[in-house]
Structure formats: C-alpha cells, structure tokens
Protein backbone atom coordinates (compact mmCIF):
# COMPACT_ATOMS: atom_id res chain seq x y z
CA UNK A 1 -216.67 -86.59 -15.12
CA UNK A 2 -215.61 -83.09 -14.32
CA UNK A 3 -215.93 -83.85 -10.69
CA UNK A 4 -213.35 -86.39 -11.12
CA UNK A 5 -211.27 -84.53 -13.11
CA UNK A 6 -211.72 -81.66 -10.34
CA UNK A 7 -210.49 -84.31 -7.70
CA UNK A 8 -207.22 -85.23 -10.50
CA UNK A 9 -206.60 -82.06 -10.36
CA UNK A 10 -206.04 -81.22 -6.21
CA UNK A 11 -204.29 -84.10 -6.19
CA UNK A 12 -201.74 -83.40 -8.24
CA UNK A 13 -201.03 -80.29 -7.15
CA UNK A 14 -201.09 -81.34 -3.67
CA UNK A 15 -198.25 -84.06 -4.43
CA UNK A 16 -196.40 -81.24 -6.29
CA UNK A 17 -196.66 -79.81 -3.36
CA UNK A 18 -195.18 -82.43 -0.96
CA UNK A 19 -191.88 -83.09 -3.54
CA UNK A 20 -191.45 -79.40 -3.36
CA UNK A 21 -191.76 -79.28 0.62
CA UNK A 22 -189.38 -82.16 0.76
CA UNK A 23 -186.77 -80.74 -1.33
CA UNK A 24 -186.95 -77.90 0.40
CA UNK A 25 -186.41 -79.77 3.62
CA UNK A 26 -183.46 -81.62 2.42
CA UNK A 27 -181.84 -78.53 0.76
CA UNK A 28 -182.12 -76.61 4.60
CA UNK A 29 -180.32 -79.52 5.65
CA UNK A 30 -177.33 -78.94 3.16
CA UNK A 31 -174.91 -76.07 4.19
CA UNK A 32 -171.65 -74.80 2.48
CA UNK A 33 -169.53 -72.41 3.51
CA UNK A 34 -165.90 -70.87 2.40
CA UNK A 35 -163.08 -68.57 3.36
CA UNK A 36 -160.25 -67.40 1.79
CA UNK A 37 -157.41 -66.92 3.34
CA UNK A 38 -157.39 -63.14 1.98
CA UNK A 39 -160.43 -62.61 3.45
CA UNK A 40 -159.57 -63.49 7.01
CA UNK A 41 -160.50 -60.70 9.58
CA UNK A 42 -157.26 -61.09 12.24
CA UNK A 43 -157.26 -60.53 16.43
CA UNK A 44 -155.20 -60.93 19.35
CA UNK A 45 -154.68 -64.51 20.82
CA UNK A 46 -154.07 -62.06 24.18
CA UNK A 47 -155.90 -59.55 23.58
CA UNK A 48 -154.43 -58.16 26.67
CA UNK A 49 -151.03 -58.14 25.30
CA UNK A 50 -151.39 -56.46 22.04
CA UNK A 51 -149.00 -56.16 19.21
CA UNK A 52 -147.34 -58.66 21.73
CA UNK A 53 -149.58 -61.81 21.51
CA UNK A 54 -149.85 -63.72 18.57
CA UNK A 55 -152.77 -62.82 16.07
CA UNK A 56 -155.28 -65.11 15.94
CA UNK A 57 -158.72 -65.27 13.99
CA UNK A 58 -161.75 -67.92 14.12
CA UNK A 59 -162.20 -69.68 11.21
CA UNK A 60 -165.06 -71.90 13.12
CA UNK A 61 -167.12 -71.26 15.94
CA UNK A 62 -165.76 -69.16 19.20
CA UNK A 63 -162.42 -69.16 20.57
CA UNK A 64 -164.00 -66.95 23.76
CA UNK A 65 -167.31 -69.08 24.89
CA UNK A 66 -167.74 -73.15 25.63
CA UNK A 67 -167.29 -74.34 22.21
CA UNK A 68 -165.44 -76.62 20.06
CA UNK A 69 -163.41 -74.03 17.48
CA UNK A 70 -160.82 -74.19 14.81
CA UNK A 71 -158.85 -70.68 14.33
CA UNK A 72 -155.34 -69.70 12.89
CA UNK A 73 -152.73 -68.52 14.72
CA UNK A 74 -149.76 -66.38 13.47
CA UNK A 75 -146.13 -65.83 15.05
CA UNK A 76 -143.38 -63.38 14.69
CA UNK A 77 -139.80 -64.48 13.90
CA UNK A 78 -138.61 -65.37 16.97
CA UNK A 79 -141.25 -65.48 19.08
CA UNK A 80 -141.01 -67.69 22.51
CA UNK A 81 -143.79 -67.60 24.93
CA UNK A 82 -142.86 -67.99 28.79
CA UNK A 83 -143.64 -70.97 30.50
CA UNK A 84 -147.53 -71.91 30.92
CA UNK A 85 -150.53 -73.74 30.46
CA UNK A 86 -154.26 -74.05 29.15
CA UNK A 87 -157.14 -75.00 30.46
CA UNK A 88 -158.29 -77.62 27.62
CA UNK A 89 -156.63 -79.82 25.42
CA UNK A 90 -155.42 -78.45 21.64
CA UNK A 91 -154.02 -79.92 18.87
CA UNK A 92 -152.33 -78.07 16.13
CA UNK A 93 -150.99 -78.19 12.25
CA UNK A 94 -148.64 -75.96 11.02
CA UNK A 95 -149.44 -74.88 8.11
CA UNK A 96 -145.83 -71.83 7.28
CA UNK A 97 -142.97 -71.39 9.24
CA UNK A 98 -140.75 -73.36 12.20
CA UNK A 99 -142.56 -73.98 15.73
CA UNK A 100 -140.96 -75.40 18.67
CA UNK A 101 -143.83 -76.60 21.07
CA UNK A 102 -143.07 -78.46 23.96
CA UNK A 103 -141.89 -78.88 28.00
CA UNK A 104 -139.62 -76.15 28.71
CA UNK A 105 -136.06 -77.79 29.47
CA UNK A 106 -136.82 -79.67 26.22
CA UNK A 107 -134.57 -78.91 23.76
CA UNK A 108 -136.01 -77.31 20.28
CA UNK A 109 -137.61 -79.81 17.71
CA UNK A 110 -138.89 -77.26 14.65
CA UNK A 111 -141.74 -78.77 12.81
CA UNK A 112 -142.03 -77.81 9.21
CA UNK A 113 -145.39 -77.09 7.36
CA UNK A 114 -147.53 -80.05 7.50
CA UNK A 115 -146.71 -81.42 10.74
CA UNK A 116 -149.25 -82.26 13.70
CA UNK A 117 -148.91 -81.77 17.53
CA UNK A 118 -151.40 -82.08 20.62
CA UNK A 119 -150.97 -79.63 23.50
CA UNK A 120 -152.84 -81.41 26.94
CA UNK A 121 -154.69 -79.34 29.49
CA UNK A 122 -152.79 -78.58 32.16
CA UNK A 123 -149.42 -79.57 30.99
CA UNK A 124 -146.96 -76.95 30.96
CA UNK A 125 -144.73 -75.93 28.03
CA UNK A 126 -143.08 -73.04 25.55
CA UNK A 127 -144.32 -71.90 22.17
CA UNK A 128 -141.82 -70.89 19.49
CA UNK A 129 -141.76 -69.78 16.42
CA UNK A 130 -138.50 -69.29 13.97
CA UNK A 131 -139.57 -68.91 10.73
CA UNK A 132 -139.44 -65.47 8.52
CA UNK A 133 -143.18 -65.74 8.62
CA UNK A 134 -145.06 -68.39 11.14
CA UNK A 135 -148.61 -69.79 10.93
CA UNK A 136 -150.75 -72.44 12.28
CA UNK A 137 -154.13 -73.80 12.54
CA UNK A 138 -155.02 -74.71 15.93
CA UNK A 139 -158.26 -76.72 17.52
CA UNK A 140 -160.07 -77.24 20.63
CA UNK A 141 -163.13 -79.08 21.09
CA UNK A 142 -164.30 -77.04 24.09
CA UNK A 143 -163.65 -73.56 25.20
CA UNK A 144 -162.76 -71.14 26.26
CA UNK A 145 -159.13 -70.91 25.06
CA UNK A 146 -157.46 -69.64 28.23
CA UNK A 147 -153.26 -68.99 28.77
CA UNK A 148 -152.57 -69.78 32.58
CA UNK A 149 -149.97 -69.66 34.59
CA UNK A 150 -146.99 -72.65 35.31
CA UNK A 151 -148.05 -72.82 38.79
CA UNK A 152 -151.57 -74.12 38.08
CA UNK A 153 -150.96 -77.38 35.92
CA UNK A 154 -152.34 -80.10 36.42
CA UNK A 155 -152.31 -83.67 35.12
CA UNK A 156 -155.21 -84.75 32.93
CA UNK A 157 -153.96 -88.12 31.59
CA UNK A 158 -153.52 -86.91 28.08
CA UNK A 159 -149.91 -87.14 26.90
CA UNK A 160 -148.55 -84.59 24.21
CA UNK A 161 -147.27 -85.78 20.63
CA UNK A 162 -144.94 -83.93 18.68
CA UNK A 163 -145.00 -85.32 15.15
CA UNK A 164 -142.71 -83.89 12.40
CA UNK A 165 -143.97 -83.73 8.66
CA UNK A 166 -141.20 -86.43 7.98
CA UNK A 167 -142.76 -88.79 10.26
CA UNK A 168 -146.53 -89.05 9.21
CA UNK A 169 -147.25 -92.03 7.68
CA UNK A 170 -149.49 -91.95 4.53
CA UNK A 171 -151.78 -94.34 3.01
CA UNK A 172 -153.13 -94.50 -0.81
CA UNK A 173 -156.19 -95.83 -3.09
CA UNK A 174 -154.61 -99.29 -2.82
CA UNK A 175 -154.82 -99.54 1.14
CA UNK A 176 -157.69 -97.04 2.23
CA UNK A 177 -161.27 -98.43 0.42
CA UNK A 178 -161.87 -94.53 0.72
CA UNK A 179 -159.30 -92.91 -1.46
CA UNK A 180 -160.15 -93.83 -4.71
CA UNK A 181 -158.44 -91.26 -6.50
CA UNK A 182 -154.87 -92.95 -7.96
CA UNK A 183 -151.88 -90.49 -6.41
CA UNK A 184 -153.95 -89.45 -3.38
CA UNK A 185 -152.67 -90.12 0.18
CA UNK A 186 -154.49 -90.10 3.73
CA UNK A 187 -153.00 -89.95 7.08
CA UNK A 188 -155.20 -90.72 10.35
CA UNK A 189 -154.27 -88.20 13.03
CA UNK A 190 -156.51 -88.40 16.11
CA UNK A 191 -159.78 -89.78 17.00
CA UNK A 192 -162.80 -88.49 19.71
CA UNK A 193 -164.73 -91.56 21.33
CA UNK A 194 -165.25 -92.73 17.89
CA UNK A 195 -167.44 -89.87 17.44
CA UNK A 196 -165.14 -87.33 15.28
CA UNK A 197 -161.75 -87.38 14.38
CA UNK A 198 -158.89 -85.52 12.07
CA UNK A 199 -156.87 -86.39 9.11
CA UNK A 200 -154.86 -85.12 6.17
CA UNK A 201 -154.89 -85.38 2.79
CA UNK A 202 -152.46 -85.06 -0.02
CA UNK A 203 -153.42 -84.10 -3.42
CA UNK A 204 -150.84 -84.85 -6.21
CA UNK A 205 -150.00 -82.23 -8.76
CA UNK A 206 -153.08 -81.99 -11.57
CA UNK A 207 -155.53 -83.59 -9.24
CA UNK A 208 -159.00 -83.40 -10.81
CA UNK A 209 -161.66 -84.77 -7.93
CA UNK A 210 -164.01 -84.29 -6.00
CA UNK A 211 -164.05 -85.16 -1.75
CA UNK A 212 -167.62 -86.32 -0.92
CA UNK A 213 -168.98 -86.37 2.39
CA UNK A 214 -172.16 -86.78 4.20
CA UNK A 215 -171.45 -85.88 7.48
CA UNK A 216 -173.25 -83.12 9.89
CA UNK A 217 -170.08 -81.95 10.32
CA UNK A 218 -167.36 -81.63 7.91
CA UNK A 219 -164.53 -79.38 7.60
CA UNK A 220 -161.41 -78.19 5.74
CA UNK A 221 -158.13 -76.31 6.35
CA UNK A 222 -156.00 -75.84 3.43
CA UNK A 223 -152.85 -76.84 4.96
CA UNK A 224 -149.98 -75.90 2.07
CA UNK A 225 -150.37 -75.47 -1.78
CA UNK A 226 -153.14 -73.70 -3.17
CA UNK A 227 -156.69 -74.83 -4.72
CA UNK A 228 -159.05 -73.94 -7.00
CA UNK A 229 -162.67 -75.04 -5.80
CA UNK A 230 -166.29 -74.88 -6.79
CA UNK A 231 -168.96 -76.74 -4.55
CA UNK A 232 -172.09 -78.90 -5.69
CA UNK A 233 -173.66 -75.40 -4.56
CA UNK A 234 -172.26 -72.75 -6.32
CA UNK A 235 -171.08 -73.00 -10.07
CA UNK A 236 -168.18 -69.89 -9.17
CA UNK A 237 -164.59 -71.11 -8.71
CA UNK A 238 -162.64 -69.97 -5.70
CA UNK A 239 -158.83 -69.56 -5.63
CA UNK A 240 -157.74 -71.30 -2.55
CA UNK A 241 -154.12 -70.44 -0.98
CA UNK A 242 -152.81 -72.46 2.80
CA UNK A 243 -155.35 -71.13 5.54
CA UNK A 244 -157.86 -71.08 3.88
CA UNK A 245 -161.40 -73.07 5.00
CA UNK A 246 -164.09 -75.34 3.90
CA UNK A 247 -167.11 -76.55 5.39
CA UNK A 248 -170.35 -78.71 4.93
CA UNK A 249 -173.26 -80.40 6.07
CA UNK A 250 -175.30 -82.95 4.47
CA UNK A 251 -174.76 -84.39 1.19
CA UNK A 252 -171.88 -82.92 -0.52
CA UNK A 253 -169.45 -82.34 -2.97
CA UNK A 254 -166.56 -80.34 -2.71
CA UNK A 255 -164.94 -80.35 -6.55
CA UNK A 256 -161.20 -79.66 -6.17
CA UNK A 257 -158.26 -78.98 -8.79
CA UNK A 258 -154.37 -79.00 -7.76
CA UNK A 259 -153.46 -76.64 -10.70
CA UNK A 260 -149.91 -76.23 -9.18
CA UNK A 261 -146.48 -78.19 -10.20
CA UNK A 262 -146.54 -79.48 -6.06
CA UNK A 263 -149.19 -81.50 -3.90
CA UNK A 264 -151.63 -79.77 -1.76
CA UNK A 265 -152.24 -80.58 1.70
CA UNK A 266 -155.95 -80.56 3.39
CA UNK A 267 -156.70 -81.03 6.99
CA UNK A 268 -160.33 -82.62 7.85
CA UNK A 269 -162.26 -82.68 10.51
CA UNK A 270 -165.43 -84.83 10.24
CA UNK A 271 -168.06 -86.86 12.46
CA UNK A 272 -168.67 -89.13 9.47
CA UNK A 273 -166.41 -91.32 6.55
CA UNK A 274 -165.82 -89.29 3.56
CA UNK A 275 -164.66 -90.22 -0.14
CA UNK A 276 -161.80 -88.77 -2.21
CA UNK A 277 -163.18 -89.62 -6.12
C-alpha cells in the first residue's frame, strides 16, 4: 500500500508540474506593451538637418535598419519640404494639425486629424504642414527610412491615395460581424498580401469595451481623443491622450473607456481578425 501511495504521490506532482510548465509556456507567448504619449523620447527625422527636420520618434521597431516600423512625426507651422523621394513605400495618419502631401505642382489638399494617405517609393512629392501644432503617425513595412533626391525616382507601380477624414467610409455592429459593440465604427484602410493590414476605429462617447485580439502581431495608435486603459495584464489604469501606443501578442484583452464628451479614434495594425466587445 505505501508503495502505491508513493507512486500517487510522483504522479501528481509530476502533472502539477506539466500544467505549471504549460502555463508558463503560454504566458511567454502573451506580450503587452504601452506608451504614453508623455513619455515619448523625440529625434530628428534628418538627423543631419537638425532643429530643421521634423522630429520624429519610434514607437515600434527601427526607423534606421531593414524593418517594418511605426513612429510619429511632428511639423512646424509652416513647414514645406523641397521636392523628393523615399526609398520604400509609407503610409500615414494624421493624428493634429493640417498636412499637404502630394506631387509638387499639385495644388494644396490639407487633411485634418484622422485622415489616411500612402506615400509610394520612388514617387516624388512635397510635405507640408499648416497647423499651429502638426503631428502624424507614419509606417513602413521595411526600412530603412531614407529622404532622396527628385532626380532618382522611380516608378514602382504603387499609386498614392490622399484620403480626407470626410471621405472615409465607416461601418458599424450591424454590417461588420466583428464590431459588436452598439455605436462603434470600423473603416478598412489597406491590406498586405492578405497577410496584415490597417484600420480605424471609432469609439463613441462613454464607450465601456474591451478590443480582443489574438494575433502575433497587434498594434495601436491613439489617433484623436484620449483613453483610459488597463490590459488583461496589468490591473493599473493608464491615461491615454492622441499618440499614444498599444501593443500585443497572443491572447488578449485590451479594456478601454472613452471617458470624454467626443469619440476616440484608434489606428490598428494586425496580422489577425480582432473583436470590439
């Protein structure tokens, strides 16, 4: 008998064991991480340049190697860049201020907070910026983020979209299976091979929710309004203004209040579906 119960014994402590190796597997496979926008350490865009280039500071990977990267940029009142080009493809949200982004006999179109544009590789153009205070957050998924000269474009088949706030088209809980949250809107802005792709997301005023994803790669810009936030992680509550950033991998939760009297805007960027609850 106490042989057997010497055998129980092992055994159960060897399949306490295993549940606690597995959780612990799982858990390294969840990740959270979050910056406020007050917290934000700022650059040079040109470092070259100076007090003369546009700040600019990585919210996501690295701006200066081979690697996909999300960063903010931020412009002076009347800033206008000469003509030139880049050497990959961005896309970009404004998130405060006027900007004017496109071929340089074009005349200006300012986008508002909360509107979208894609800047090709290779195709040449002006940046401007009119408003008392300009920012935006800007994406590449390769780098590095080079400024070239006119004289080197090139064609790379993309075209470039310019599309004012005014002009997005959003979708609710009754035509996205997704957004089941009633007041909550969704707009689909670009798409990689099927692989990853963008969106935004509007919050109404006293939104109470959480946005649940499972993807290996899963990120948020606070785009305009501000958020208070505590993840499935951390029991604190952060108070989130525009610029600030959100990301996740694995199973998540990210538990979100709108505490202000206007709607919030969120930027994604994700690999995999998510759910606003």
């Amino acid at each position: 008998m106490g042989k057997i119960m010497k055998f129980s014994i092992k055994t159960s402590t060897l399949s306490i064991a295993a549940i606690l190796i597995s959780f612990n597997t799982f858990a390294s496979d969840i990740n959270s991480k979050v910056v406020s926008a007050d917290d934000i350490t700022w650059g040079y865009l040109n470092p070259l340049r100076g007090e003369l280039s546009p700040g600019a500071a990585n919210l996501w990977g690295d701006r200066t190697k081979d690697t996909a990267t999300g960063m903010l940029v931020r412009f002076k009142k009347g800033f206008e860049s000469p003509p030139h080009i880049h050497n990959i493809t961005y896309r970009g949200v404004v998130i405060d201020g006027l900007m004017h982004n496109d071929d340089p006999s074009a005349e200006k179109m300012l986008l508002p907070s909360g509107s979208f544009w894609t800047q090709p590789a290779g195709e040449d153009h002006i940046t401007a910026a009119n408003g008392e205070s300009n920012l935006i957050y800007l994406e590449i998924d390769s780098g590095p983020y080079l400024v070239q000269p006119s004289a080197e474009k090139f064609d790379n088949g993309e075209r470039p979209l310019n599309l004012h706030r005014d002009n997005i088209v959003w979708l609710n809980n009754h035509d996205l299976h997704d957004i089941k949250a009633k007041g909550v809107k969704s707009s689909f802005l670009w798409d990689r091979n099927s692989t990853i792709g963008g969106s935004m997301v509007k919050l109404p005023v006293g939104y109470d929710g959480t946005i649940y994803s499972q993807a290996s790669e899963f990120r948020m810009v606070v785009i305009s309004g501000e958020i208070k936030y505590r993840s499935n992680q951390k029991s604190d509550v952060k108070n989130l203004a525009a610029g600030s950033y959100i990301e996740s991998t694995g199973d998540f939760s990210h538990n979100i209040t709108n505490p202000t009297d206007q709607e919030v805007t969120i930027y994604i960027r994700t690999n995999a579906k998510y759910q606003v609850m």
